[in-house]
PDB file of N, CA and C in Angstrom:
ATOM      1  N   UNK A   1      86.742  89.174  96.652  1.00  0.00           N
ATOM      2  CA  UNK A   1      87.846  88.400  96.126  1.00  0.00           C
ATOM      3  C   UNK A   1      87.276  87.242  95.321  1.00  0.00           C
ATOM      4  N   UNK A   2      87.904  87.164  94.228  1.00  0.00           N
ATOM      5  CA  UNK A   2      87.428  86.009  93.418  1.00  0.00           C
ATOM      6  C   UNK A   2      88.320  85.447  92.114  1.00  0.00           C
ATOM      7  N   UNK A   3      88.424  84.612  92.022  1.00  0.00           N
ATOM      8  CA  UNK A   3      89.280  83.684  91.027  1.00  0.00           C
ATOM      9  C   UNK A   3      89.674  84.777  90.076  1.00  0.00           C
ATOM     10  N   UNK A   4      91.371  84.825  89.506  1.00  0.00           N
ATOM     11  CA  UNK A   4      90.886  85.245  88.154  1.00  0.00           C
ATOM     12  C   UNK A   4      92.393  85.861  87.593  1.00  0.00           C
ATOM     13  N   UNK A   5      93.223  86.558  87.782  1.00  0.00           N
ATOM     14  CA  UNK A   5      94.215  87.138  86.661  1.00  0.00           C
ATOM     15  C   UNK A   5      94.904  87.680  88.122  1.00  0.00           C
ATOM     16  N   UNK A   6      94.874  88.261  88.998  1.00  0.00           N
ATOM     17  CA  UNK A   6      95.393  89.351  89.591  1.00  0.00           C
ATOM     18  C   UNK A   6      94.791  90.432  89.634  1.00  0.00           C
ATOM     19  N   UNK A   7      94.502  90.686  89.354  1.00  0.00           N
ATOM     20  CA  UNK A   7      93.477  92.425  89.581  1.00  0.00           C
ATOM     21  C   UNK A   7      93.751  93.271  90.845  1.00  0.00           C
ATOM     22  N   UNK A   8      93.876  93.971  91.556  1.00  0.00           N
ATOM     23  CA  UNK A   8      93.914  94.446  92.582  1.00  0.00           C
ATOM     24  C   UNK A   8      93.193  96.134  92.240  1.00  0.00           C
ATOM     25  N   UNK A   9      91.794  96.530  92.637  1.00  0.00           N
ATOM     26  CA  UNK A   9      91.437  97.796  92.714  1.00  0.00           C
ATOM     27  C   UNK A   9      90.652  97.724  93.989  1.00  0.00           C
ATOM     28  N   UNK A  10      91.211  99.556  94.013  1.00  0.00           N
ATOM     29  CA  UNK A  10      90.014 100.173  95.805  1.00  0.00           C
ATOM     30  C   UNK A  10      89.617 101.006  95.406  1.00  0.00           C
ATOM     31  N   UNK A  11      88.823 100.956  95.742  1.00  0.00           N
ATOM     32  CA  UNK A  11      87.326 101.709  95.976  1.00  0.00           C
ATOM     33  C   UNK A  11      87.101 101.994  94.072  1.00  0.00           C
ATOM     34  N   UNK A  12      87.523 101.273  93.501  1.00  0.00           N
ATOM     35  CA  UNK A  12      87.075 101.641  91.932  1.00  0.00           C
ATOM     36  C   UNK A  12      88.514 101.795  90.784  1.00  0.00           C
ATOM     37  N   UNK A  13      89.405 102.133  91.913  1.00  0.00           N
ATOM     38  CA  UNK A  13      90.646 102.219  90.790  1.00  0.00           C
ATOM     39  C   UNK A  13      91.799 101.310  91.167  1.00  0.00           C
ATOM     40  N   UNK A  14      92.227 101.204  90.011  1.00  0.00           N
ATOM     41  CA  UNK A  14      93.688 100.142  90.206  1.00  0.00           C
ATOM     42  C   UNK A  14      94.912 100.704  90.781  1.00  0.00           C
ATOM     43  N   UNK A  15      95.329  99.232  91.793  1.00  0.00           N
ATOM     44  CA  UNK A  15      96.357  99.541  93.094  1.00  0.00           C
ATOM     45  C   UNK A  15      97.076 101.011  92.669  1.00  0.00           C
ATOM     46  N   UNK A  16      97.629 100.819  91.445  1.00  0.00           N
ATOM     47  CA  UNK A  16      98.714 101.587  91.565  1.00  0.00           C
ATOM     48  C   UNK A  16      98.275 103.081  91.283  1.00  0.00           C
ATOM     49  N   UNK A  17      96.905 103.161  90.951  1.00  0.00           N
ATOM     50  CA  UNK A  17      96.406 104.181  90.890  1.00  0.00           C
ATOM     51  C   UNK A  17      95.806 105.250  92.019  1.00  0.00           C
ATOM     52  N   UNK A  18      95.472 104.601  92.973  1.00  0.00           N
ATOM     53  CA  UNK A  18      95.205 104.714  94.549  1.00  0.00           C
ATOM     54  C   UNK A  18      96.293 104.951  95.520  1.00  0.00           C
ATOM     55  N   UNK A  19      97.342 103.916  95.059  1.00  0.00           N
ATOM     56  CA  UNK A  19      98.550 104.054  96.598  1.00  0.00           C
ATOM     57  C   UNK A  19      99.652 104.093  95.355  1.00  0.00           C
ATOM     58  N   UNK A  20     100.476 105.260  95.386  1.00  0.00           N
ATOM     59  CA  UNK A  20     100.619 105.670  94.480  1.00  0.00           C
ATOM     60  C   UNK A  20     102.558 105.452  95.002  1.00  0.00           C
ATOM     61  N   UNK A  21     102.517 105.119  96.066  1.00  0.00           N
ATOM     62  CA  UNK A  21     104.203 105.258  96.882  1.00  0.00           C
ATOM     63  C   UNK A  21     104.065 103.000  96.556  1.00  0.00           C
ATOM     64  N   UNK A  22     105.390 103.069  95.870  1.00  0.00           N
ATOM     65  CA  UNK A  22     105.365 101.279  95.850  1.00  0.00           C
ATOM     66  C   UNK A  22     105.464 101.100  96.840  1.00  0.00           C
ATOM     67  N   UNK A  23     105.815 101.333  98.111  1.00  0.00           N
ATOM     68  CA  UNK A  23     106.106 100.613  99.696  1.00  0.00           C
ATOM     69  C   UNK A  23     104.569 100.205  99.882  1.00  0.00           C
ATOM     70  N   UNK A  24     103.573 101.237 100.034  1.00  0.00           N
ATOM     71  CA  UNK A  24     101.877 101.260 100.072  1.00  0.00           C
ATOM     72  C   UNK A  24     101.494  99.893  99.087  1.00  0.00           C
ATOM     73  N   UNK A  25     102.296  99.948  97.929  1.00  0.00           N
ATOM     74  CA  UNK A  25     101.525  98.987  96.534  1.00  0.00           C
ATOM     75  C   UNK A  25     102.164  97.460  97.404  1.00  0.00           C
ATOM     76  N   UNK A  26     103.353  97.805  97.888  1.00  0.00           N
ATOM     77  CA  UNK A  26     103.724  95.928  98.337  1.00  0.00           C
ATOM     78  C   UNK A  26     103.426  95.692  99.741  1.00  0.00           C
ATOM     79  N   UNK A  27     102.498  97.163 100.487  1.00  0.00           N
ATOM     80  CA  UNK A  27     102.017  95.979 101.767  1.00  0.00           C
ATOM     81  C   UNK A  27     100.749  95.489 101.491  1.00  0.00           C
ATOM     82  N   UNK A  28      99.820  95.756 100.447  1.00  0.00           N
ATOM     83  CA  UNK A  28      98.770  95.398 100.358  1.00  0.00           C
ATOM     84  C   UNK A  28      99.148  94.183  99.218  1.00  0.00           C
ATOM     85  N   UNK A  29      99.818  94.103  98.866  1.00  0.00           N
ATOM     86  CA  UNK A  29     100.016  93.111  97.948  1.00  0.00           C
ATOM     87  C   UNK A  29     100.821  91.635  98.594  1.00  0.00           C
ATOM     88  N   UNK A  30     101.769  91.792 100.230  1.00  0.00           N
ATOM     89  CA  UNK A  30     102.091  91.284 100.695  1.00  0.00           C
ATOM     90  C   UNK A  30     101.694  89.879 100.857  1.00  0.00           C
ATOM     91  N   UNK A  31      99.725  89.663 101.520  1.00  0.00           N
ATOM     92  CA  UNK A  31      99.905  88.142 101.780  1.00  0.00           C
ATOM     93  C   UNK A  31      99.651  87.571 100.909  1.00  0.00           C
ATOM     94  N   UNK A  32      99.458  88.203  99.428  1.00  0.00           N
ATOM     95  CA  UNK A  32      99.899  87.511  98.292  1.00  0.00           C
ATOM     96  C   UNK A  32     101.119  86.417  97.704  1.00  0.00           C
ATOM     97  N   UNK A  33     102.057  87.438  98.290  1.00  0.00           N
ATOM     98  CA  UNK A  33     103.606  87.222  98.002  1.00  0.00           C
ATOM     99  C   UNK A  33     103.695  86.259  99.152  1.00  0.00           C
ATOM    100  N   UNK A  34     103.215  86.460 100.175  1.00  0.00           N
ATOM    101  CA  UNK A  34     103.676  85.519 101.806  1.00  0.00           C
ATOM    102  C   UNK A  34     103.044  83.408 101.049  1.00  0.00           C
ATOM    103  N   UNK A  35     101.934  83.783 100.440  1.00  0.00           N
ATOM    104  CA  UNK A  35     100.819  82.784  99.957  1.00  0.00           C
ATOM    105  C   UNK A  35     101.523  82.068  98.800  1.00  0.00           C
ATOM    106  N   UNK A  36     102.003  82.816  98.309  1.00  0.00           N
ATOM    107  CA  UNK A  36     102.246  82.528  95.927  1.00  0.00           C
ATOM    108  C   UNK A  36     100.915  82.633  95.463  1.00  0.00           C
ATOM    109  N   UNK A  37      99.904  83.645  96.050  1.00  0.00           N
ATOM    110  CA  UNK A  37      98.956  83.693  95.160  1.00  0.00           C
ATOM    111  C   UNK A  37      98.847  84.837  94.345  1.00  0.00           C
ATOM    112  N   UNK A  38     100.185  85.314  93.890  1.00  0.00           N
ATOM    113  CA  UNK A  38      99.953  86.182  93.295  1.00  0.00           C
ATOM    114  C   UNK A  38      99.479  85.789  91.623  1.00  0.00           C
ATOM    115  N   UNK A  39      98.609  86.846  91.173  1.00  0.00           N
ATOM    116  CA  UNK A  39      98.335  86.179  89.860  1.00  0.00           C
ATOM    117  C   UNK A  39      97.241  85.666  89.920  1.00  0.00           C
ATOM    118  N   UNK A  40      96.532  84.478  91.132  1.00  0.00           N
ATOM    119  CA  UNK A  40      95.630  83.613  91.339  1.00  0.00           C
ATOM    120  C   UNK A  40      93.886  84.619  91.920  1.00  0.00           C
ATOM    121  N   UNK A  41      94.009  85.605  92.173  1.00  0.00           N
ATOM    122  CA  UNK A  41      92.746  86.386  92.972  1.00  0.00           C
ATOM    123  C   UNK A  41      92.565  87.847  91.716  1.00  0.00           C
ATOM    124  N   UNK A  42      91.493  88.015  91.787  1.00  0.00           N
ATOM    125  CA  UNK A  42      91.498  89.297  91.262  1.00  0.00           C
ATOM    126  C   UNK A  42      90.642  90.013  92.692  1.00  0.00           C
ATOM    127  N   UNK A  43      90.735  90.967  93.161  1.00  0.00           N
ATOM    128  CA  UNK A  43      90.645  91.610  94.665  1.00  0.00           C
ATOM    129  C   UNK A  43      90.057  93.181  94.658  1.00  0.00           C
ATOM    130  N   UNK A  44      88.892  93.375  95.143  1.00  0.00           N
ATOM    131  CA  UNK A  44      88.220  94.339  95.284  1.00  0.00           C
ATOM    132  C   UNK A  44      88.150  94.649  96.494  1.00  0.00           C
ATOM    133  N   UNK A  45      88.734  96.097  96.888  1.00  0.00           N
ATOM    134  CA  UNK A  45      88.786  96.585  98.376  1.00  0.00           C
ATOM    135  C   UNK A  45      88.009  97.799  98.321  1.00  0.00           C
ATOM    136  N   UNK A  46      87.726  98.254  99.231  1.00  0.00           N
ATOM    137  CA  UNK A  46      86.988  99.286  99.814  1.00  0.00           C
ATOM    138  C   UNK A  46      87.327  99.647 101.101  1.00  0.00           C
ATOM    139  N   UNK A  47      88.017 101.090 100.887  1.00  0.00           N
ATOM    140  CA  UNK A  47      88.462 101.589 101.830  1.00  0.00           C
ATOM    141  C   UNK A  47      88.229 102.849 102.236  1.00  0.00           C
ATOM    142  N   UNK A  48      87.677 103.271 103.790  1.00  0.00           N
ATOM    143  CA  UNK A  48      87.966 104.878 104.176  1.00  0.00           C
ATOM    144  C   UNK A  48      88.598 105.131 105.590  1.00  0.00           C
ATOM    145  N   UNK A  49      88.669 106.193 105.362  1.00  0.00           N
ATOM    146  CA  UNK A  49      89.156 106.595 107.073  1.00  0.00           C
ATOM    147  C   UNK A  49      90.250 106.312 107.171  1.00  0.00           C
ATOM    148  N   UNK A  50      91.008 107.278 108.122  1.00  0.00           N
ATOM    149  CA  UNK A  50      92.454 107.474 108.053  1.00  0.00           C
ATOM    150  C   UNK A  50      93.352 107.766 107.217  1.00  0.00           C
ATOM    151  N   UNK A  51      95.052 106.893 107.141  1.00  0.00           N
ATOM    152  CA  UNK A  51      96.049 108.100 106.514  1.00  0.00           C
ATOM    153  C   UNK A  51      95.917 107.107 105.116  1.00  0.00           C
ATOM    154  N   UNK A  52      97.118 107.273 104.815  1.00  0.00           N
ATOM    155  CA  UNK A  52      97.447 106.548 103.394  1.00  0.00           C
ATOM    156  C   UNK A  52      97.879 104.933 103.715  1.00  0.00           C
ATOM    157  N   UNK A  53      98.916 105.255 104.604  1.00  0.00           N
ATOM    158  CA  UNK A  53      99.330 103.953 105.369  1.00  0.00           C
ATOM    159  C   UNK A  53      98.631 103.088 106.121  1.00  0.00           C
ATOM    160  N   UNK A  54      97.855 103.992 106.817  1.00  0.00           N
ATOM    161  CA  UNK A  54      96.678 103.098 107.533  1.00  0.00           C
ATOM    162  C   UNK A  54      95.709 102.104 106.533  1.00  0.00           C
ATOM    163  N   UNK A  55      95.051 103.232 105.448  1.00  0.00           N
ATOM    164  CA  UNK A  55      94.031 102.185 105.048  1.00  0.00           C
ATOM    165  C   UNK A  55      95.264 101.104 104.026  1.00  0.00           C
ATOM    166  N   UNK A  56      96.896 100.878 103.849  1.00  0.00           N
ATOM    167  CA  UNK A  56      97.241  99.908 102.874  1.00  0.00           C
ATOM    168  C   UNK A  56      97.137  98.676 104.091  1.00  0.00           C
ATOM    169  N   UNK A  57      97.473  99.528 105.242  1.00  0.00           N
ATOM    170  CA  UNK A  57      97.681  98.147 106.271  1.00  0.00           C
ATOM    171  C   UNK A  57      96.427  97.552 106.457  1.00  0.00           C
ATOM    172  N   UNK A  58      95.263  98.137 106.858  1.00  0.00           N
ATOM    173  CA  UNK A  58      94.014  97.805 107.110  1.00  0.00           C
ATOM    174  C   UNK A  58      93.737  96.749 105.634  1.00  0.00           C
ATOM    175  N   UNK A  59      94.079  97.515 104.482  1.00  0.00           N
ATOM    176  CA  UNK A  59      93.961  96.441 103.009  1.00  0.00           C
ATOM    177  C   UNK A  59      94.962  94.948 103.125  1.00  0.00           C
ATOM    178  N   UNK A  60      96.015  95.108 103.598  1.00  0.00           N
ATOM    179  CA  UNK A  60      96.901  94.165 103.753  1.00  0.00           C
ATOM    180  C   UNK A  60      95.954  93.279 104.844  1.00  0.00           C
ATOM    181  N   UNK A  61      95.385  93.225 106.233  1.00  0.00           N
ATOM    182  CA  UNK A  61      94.850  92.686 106.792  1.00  0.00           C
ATOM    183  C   UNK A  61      93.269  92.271 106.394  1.00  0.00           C
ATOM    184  N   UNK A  62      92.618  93.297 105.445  1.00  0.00           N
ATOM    185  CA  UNK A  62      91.391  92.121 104.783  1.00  0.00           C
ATOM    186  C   UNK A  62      91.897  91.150 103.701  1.00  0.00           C
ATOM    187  N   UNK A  63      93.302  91.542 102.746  1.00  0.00           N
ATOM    188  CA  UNK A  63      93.226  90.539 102.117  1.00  0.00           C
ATOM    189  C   UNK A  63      94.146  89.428 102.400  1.00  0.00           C
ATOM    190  N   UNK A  64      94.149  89.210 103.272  1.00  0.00           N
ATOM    191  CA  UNK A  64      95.057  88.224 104.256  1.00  0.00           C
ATOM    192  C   UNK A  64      93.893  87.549 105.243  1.00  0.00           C
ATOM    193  N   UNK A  65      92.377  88.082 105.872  1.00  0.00           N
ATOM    194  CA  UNK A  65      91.606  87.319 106.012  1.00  0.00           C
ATOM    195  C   UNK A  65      90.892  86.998 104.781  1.00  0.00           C
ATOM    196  N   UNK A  66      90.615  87.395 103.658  1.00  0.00           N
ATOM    197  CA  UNK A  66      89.931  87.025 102.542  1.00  0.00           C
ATOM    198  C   UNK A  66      90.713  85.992 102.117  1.00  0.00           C
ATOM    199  N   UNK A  67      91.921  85.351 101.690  1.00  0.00           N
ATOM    200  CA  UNK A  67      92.793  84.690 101.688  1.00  0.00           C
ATOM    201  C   UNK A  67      92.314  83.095 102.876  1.00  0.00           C
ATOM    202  N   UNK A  68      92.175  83.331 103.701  1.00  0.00           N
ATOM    203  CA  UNK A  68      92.081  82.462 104.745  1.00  0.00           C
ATOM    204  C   UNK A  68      90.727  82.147 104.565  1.00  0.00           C
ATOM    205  N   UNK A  69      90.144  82.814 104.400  1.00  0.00           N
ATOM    206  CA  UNK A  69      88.441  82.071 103.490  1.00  0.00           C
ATOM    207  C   UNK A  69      88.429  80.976 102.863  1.00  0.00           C
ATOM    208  N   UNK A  70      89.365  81.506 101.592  1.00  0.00           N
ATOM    209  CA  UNK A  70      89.104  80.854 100.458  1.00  0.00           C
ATOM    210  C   UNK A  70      89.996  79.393 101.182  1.00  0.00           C
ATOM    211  N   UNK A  71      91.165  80.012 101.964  1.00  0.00           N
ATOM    212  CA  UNK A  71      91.382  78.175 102.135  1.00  0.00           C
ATOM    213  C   UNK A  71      92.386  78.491 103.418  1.00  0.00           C
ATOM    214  N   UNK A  72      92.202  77.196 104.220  1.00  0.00           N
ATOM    215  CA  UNK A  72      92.082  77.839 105.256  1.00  0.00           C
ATOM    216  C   UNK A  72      93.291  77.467 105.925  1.00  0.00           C
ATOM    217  N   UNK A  73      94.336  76.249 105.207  1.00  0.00           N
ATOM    218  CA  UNK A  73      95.724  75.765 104.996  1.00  0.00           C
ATOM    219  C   UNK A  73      96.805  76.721 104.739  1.00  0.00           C
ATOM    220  N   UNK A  74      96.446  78.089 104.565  1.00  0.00           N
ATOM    221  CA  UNK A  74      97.321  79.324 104.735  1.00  0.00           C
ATOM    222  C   UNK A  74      97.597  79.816 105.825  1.00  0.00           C
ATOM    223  N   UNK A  75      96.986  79.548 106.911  1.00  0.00           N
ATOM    224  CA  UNK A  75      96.868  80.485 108.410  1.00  0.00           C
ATOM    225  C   UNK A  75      98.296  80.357 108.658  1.00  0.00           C
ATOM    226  N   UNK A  76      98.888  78.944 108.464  1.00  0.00           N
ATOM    227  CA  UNK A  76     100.020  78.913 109.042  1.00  0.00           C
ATOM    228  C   UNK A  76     101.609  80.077 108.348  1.00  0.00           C
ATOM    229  N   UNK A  77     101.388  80.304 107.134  1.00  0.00           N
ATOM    230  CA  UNK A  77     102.301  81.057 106.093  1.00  0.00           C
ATOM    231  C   UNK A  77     101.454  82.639 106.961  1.00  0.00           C
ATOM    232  N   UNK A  78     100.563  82.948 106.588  1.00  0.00           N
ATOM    233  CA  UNK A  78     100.226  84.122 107.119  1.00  0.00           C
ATOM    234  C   UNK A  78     100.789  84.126 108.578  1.00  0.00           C
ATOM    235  N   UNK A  79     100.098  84.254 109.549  1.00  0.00           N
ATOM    236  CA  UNK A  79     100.550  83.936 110.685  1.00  0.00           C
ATOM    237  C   UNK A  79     101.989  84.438 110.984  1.00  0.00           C
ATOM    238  N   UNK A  80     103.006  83.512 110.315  1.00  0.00           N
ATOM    239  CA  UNK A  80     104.049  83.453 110.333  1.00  0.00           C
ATOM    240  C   UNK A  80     104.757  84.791 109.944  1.00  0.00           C
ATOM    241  N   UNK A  81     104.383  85.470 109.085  1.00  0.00           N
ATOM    242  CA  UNK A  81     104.695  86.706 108.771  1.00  0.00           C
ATOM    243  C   UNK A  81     104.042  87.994 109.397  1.00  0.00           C
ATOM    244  N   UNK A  82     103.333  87.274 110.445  1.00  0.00           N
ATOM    245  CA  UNK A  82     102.152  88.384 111.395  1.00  0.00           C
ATOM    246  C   UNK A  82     101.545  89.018 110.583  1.00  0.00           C
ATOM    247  N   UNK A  83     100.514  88.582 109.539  1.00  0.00           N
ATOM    248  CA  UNK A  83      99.742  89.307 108.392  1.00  0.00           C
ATOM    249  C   UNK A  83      98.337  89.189 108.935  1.00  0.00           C
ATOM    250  N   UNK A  84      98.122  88.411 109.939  1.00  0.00           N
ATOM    251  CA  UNK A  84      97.284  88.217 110.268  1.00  0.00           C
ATOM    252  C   UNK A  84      96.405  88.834 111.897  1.00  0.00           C
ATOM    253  N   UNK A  85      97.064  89.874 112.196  1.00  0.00           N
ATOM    254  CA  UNK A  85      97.564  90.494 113.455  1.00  0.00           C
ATOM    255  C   UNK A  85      97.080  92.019 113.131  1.00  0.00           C
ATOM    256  N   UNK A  86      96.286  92.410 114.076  1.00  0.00           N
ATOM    257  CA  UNK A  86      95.789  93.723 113.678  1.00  0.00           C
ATOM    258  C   UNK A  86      96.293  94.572 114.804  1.00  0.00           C
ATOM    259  N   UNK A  87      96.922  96.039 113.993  1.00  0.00           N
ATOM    260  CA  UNK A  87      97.548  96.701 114.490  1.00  0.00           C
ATOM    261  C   UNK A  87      96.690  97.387 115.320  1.00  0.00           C
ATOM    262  N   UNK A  88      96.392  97.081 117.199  1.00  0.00           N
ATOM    263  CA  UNK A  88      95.922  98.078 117.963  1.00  0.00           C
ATOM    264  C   UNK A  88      96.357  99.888 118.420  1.00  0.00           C
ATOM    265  N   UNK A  89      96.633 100.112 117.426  1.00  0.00           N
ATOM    266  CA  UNK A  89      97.525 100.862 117.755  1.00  0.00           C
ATOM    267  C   UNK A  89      96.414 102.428 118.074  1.00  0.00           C
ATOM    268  N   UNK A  90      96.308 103.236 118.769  1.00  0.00           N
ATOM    269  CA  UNK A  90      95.172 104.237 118.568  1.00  0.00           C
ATOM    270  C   UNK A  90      95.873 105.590 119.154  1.00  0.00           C
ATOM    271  N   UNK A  91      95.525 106.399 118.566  1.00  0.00           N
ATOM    272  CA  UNK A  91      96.009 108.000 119.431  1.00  0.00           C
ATOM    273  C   UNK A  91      95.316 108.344 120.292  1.00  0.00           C
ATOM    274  N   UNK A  92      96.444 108.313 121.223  1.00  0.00           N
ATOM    275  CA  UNK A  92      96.410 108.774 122.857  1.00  0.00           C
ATOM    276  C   UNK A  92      95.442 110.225 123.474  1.00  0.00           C
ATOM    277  N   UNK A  93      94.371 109.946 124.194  1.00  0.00           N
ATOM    278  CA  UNK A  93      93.723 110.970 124.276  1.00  0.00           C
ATOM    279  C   UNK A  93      94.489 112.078 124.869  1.00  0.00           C
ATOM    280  N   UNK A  94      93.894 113.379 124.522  1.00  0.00           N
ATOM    281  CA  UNK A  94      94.233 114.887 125.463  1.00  0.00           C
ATOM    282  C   UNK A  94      93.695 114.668 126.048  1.00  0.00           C
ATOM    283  N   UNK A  95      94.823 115.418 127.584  1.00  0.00           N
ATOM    284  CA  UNK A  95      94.315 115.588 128.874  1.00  0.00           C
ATOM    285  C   UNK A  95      94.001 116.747 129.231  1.00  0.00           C
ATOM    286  N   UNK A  96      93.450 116.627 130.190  1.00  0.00           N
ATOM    287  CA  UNK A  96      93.078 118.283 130.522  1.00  0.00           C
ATOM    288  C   UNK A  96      93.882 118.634 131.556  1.00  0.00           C
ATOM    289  N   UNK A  97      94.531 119.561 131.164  1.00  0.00           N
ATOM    290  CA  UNK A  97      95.252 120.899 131.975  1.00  0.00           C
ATOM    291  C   UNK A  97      96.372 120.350 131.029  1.00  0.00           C
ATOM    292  N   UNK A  98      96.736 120.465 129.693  1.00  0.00           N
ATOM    293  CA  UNK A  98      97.660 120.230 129.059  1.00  0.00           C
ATOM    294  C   UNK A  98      97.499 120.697 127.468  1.00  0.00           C
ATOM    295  N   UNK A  99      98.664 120.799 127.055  1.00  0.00           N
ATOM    296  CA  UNK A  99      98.095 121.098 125.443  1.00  0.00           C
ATOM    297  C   UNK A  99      97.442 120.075 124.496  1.00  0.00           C
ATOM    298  N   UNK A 100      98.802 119.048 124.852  1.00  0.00           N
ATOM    299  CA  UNK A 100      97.917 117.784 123.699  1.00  0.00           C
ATOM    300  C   UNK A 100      98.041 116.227 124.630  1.00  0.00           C
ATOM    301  N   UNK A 101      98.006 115.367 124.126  1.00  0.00           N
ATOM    302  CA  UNK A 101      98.501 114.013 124.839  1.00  0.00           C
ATOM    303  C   UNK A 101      99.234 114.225 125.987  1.00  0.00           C
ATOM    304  N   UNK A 102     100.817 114.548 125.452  1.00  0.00           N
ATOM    305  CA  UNK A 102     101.328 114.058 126.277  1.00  0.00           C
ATOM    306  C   UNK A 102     102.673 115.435 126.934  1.00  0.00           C
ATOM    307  N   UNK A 103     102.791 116.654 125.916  1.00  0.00           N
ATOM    308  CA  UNK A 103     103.158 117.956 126.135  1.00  0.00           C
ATOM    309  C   UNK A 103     102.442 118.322 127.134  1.00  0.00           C
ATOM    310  N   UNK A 104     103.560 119.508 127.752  1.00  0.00           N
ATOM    311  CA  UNK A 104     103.169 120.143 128.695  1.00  0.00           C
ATOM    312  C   UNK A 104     103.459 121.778 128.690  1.00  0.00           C
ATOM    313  N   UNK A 105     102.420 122.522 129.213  1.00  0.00           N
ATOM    314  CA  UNK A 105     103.136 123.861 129.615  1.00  0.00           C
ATOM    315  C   UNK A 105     104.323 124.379 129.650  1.00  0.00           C
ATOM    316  N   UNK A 106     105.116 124.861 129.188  1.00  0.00           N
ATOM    317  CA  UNK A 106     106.481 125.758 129.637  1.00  0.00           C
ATOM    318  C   UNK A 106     106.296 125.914 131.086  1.00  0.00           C
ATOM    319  N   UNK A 107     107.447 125.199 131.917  1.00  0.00           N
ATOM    320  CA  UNK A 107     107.352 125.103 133.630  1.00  0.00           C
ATOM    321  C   UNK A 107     108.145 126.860 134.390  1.00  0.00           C
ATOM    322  N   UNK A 108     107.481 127.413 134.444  1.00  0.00           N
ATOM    323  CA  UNK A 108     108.491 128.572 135.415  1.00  0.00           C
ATOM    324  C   UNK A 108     108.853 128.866 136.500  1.00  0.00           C
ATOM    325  N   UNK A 109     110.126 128.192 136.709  1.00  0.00           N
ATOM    326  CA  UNK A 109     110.394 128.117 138.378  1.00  0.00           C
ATOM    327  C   UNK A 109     109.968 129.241 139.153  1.00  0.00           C
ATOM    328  N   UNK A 110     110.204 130.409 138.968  1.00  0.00           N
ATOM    329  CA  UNK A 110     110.259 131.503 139.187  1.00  0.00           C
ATOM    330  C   UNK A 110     109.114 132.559 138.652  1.00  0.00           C
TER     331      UNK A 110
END
């Protein structure tokens, strides 16, 4: 992240070229909008692993700590919009004697 026009590219191409659904283009663009810095950063991400949604949220949460770098009188605007809050969220292991997580066998009384 560094001073400059707005810019926003991952992994080499521009936002809208990458996350191609606008919902994806405005959560990563979010603690921009939460800040008013839009316009003010030009922003280089790098992203892998996981879905589409995952890596905008994972992007929404580095540039919301990259943000808090540069100054550190934002925590409270971030924060406030939980931008700053990382989603623990993880898929539930398979068990054994079952098909997946949390399905089960067809039960036969009889």
């Amino acid at each position: 992240m560094t001073l400059g026009r707005g810019a926003v590219t991952v992994n080499g191409k521009p936002l809208k070229n990458y996350f191609t659904v606008p919902r994806h283009q405005a959560v990563v663009e979010s603690p921009l909008e939460a800040t008013d810095a839009r316009g003010s950063y030009d922003i280089r991400l790098r992203i892998r692993g996981g879905g589409v949604t995952g890596q905008a949220e994972a992007a929404r949460l580095g540039v919301a700590r990259a943000l808090l770098a540069f100054d550190e009188e934002r925590r409270q605007a971030l924060r406030a919009k939980g931008l700053l809050t990382r989603d623990a969220r993880v898929v539930e292991r398979k068990k054994p004697g079952r098909p997946k997580a949390r399905k089960r066998f067809q039960f036969s009384k009889r």
